[in-house]
Protein backbone atom coordinates (compact mmCIF):
# COMPACT_ATOMS: atom_id res chain seq x y z
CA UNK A 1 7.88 -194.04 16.84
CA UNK A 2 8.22 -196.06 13.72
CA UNK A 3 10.79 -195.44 11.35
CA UNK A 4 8.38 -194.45 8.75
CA UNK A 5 6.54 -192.20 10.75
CA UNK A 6 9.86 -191.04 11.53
CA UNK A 7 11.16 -191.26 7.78
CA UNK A 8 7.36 -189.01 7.20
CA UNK A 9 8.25 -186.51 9.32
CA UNK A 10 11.69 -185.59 8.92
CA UNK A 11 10.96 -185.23 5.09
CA UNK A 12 8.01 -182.84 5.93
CA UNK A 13 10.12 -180.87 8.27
CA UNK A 14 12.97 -180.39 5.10
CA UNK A 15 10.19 -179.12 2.66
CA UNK A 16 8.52 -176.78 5.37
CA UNK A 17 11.83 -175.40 5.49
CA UNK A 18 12.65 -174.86 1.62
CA UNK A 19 9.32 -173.98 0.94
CA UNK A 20 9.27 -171.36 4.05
CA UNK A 21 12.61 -169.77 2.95
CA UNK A 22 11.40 -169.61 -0.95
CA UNK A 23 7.72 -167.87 0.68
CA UNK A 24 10.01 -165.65 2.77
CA UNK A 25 12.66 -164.77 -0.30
CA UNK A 26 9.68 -164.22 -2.96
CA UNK A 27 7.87 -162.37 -0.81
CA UNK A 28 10.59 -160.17 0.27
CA UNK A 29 11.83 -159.17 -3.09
CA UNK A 30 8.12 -158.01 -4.43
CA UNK A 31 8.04 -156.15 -1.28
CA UNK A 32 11.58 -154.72 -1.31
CA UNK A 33 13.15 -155.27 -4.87
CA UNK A 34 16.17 -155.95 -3.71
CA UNK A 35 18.26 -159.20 -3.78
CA UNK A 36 20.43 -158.31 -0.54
CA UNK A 37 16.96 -158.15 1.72
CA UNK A 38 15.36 -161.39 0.16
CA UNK A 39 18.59 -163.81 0.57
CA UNK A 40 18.39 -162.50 4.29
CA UNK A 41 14.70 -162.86 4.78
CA UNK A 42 15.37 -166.25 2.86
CA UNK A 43 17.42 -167.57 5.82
CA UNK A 44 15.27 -166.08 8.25
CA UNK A 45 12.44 -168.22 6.65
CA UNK A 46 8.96 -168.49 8.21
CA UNK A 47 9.95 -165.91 11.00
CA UNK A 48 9.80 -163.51 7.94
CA UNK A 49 6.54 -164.88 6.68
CA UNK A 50 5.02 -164.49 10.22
CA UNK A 51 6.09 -161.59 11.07
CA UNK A 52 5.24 -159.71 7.39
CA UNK A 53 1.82 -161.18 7.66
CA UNK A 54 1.40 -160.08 11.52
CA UNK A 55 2.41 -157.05 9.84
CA UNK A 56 0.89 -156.32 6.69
């Protein structure tokens, strides 16, 4: 692999991450209104996400 395809793809792996986590934290606390539960679903990410729209 080329180092920019490699350059390409570790910076879209970073923002899926942040992004994920903010998703996860934003849509924990209109769920939940509470800060505790969205800093936690906020590290669990896109497992959150999936699961609360497997869910809901």
């Amino acid at each position: 692999m080329s180092r920019e395809k490699k350059a390409t793809v570790t910076k879209t792996v970073e923002t899926g991450i942040s992004f994920g986590s903010a998703l996860a934290m934003i849509i924990s606390y209109a769920n939940w209104h509470s800060i505790g539960w969205a800093i936690l679903h906020g590290i669990l990410g896109w497992v959150y996400v999936i699961y609360y729209a497997i869910k809901y």
